[in-house]
PDB file of N, CA and C in Angstrom:
ATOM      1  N   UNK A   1     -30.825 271.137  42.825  1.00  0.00           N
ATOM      2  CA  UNK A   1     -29.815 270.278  43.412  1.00  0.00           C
ATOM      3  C   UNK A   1     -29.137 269.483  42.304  1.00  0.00           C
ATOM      4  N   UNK A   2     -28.012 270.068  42.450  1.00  0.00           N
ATOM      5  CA  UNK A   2     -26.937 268.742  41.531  1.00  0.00           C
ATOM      6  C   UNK A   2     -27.061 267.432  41.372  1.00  0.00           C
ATOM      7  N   UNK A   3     -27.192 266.777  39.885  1.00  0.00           N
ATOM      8  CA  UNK A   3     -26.782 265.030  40.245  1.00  0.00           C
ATOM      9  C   UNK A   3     -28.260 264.767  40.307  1.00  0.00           C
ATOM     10  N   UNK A   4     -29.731 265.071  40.388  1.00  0.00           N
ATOM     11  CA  UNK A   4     -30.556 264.174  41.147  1.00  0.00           C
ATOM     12  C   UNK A   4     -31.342 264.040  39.819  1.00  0.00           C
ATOM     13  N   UNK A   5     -31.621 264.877  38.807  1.00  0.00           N
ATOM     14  CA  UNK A   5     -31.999 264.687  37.028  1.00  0.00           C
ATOM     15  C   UNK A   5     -31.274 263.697  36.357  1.00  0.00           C
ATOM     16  N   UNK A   6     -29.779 263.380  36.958  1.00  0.00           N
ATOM     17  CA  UNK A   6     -29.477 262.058  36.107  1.00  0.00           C
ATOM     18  C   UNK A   6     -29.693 260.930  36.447  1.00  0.00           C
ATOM     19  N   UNK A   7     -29.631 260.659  37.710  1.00  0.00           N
ATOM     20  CA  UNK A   7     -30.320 259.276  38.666  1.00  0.00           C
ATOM     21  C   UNK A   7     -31.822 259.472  38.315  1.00  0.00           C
ATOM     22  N   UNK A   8     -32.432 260.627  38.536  1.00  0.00           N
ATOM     23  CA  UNK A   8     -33.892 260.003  37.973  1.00  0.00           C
ATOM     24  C   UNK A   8     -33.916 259.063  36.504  1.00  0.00           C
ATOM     25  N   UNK A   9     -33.048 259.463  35.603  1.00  0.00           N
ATOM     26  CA  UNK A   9     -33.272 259.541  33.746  1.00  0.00           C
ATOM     27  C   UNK A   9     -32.712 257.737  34.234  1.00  0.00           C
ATOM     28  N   UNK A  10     -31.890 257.271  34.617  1.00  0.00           N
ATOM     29  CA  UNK A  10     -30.975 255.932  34.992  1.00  0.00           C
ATOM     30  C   UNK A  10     -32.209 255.316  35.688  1.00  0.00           C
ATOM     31  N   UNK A  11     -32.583 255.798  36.719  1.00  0.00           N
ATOM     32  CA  UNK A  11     -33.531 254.891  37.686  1.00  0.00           C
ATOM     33  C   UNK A  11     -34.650 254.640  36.514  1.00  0.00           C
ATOM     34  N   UNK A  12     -35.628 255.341  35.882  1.00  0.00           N
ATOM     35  CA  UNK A  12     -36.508 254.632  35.223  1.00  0.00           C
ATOM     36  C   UNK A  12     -35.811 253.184  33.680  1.00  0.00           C
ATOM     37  N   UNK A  13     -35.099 253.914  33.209  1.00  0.00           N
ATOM     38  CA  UNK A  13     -34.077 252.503  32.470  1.00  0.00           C
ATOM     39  C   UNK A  13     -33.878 251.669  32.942  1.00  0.00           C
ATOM     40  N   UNK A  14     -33.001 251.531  34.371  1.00  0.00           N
ATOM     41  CA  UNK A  14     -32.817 250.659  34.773  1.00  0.00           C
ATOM     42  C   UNK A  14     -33.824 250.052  35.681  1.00  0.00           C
ATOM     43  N   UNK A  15     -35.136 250.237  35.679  1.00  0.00           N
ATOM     44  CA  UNK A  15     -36.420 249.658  36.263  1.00  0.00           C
ATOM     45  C   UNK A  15     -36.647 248.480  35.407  1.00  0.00           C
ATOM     46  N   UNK A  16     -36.691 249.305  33.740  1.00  0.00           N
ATOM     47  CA  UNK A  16     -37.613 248.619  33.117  1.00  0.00           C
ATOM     48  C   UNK A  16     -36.316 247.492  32.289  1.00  0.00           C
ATOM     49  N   UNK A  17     -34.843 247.489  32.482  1.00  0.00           N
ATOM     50  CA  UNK A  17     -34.294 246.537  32.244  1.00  0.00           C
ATOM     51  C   UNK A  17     -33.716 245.249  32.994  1.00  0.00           C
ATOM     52  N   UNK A  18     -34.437 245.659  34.490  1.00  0.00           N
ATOM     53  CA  UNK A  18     -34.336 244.900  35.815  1.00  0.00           C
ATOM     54  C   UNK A  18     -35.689 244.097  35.627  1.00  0.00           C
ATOM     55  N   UNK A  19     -36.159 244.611  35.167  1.00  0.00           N
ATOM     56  CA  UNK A  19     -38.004 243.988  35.456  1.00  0.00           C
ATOM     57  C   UNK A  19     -37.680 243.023  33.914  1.00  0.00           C
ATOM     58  N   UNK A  20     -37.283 242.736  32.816  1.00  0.00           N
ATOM     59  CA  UNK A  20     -37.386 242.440  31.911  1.00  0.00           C
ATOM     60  C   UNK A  20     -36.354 240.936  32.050  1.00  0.00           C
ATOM     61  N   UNK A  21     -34.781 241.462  32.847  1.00  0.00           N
ATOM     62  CA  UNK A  21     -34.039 240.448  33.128  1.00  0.00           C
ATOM     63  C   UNK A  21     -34.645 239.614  34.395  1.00  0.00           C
ATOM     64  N   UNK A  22     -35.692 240.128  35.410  1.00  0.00           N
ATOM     65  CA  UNK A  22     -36.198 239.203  36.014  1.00  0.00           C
ATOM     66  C   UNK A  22     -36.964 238.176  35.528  1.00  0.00           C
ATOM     67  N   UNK A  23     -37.861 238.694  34.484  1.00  0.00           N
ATOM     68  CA  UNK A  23     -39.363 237.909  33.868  1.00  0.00           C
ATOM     69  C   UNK A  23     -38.151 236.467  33.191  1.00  0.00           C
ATOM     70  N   UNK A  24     -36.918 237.293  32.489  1.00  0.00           N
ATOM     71  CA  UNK A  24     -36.191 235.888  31.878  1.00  0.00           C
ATOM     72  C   UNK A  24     -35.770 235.082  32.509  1.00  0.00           C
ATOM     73  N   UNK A  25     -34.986 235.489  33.717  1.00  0.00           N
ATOM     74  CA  UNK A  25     -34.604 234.444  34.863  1.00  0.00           C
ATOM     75  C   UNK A  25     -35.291 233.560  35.734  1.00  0.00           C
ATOM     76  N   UNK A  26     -36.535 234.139  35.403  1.00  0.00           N
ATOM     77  CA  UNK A  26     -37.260 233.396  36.581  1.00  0.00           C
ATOM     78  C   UNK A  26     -38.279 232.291  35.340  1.00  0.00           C
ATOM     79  N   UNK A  27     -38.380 232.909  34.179  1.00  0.00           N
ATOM     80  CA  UNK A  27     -38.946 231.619  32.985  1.00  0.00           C
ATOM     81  C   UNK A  27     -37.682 230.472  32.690  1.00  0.00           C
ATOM     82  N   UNK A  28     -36.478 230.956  32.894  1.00  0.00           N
ATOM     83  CA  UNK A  28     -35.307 229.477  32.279  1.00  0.00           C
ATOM     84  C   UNK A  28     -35.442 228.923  34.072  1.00  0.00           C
ATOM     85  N   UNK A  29     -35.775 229.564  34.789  1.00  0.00           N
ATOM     86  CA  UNK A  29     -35.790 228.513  36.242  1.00  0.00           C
ATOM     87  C   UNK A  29     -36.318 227.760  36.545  1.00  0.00           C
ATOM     88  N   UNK A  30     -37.962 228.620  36.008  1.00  0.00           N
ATOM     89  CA  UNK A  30     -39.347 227.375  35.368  1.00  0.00           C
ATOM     90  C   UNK A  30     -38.514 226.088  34.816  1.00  0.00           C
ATOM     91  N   UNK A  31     -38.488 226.436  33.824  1.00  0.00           N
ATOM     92  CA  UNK A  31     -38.129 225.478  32.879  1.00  0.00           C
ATOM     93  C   UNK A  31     -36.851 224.247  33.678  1.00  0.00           C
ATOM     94  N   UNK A  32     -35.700 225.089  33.695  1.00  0.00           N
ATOM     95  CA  UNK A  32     -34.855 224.380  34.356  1.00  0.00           C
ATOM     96  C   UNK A  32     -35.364 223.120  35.369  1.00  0.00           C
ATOM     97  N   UNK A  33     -36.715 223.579  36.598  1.00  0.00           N
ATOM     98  CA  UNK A  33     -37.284 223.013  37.368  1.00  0.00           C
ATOM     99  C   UNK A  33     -38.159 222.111  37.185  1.00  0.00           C
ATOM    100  N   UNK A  34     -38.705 222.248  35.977  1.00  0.00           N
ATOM    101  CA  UNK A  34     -39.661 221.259  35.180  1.00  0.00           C
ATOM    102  C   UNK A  34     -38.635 220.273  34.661  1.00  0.00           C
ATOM    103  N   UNK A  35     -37.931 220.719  33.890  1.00  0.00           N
ATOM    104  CA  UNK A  35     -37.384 219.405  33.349  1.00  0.00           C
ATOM    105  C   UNK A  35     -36.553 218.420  34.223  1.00  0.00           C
ATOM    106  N   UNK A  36     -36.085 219.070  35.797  1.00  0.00           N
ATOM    107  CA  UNK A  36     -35.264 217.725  36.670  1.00  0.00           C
ATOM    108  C   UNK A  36     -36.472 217.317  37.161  1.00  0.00           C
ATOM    109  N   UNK A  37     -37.921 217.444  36.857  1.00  0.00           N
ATOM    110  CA  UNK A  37     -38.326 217.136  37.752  1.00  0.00           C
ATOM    111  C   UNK A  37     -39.125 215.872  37.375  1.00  0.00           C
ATOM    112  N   UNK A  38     -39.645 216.170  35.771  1.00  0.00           N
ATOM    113  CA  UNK A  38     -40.163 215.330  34.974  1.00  0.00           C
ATOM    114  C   UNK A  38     -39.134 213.862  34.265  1.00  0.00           C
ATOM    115  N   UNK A  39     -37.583 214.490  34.446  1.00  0.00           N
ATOM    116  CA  UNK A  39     -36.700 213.215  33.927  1.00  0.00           C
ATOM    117  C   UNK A  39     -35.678 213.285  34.711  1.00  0.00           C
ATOM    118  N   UNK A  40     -34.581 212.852  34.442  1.00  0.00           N
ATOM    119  CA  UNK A  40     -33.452 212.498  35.219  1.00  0.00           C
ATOM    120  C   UNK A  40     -32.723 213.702  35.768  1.00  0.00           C
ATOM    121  N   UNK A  41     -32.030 214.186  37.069  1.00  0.00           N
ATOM    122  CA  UNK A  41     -31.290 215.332  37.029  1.00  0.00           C
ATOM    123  C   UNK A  41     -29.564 215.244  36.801  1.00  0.00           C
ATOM    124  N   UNK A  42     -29.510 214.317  35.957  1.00  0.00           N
ATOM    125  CA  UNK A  42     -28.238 214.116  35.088  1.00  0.00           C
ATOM    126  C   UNK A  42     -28.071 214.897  34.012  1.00  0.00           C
ATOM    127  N   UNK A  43     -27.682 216.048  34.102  1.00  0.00           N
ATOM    128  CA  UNK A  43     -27.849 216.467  32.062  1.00  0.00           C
ATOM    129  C   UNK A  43     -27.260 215.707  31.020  1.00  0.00           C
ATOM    130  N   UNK A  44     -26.705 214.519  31.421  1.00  0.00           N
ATOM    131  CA  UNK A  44     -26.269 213.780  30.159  1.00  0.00           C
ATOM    132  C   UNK A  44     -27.637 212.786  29.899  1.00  0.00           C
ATOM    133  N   UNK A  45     -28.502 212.558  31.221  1.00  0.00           N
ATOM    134  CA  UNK A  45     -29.198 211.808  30.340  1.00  0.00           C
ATOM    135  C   UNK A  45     -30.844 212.248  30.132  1.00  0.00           C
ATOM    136  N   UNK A  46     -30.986 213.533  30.870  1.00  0.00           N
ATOM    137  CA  UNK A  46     -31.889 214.621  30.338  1.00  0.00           C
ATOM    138  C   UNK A  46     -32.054 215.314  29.411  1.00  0.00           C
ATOM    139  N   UNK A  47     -32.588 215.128  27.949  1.00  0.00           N
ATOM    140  CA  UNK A  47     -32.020 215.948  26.448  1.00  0.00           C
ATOM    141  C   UNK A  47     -33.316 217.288  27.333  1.00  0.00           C
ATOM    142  N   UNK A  48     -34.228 217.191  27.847  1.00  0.00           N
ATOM    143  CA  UNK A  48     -35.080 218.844  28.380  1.00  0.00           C
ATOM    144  C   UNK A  48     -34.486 219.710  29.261  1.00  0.00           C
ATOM    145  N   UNK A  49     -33.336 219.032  30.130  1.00  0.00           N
ATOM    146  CA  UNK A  49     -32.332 219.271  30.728  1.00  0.00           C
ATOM    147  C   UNK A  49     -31.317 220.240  30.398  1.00  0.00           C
ATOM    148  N   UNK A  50     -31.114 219.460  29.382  1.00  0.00           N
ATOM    149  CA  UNK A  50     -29.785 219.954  28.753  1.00  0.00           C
ATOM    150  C   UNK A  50     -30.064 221.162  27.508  1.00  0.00           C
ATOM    151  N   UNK A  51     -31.327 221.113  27.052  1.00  0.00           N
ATOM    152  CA  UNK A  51     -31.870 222.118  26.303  1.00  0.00           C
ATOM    153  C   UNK A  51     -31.867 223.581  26.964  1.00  0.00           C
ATOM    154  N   UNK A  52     -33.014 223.242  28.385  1.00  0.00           N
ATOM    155  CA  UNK A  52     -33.081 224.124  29.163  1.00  0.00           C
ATOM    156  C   UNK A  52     -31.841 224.969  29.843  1.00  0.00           C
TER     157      UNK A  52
END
């Protein structure tokens, strides 16, 4: 069947670059969430804030 060897070769790439951009998004959210939570949720007067 036509077409179904190149979606396989794409589907495993794009597994393991979905799984990699999740682990990052969901660590700067950590972070993001820690720092309004520990100081101000102003980023001017949060410098962990504004890092994050």
């Amino acid at each position: 069947m036509a077409g179904h060897s190149h979606w396989a070769g794409i589907k495993h790439k794009k597994g393991r670059a979905d799984k990699e951009r999740s682990k990052t998004f969901s660590k700067l959210s950590k972070e993001i969430t820690v720092a309004a939570k520990l100081g101000s949720p102003e980023i001017n007067s949060n410098p962990r804030l504004r890092a994050a």
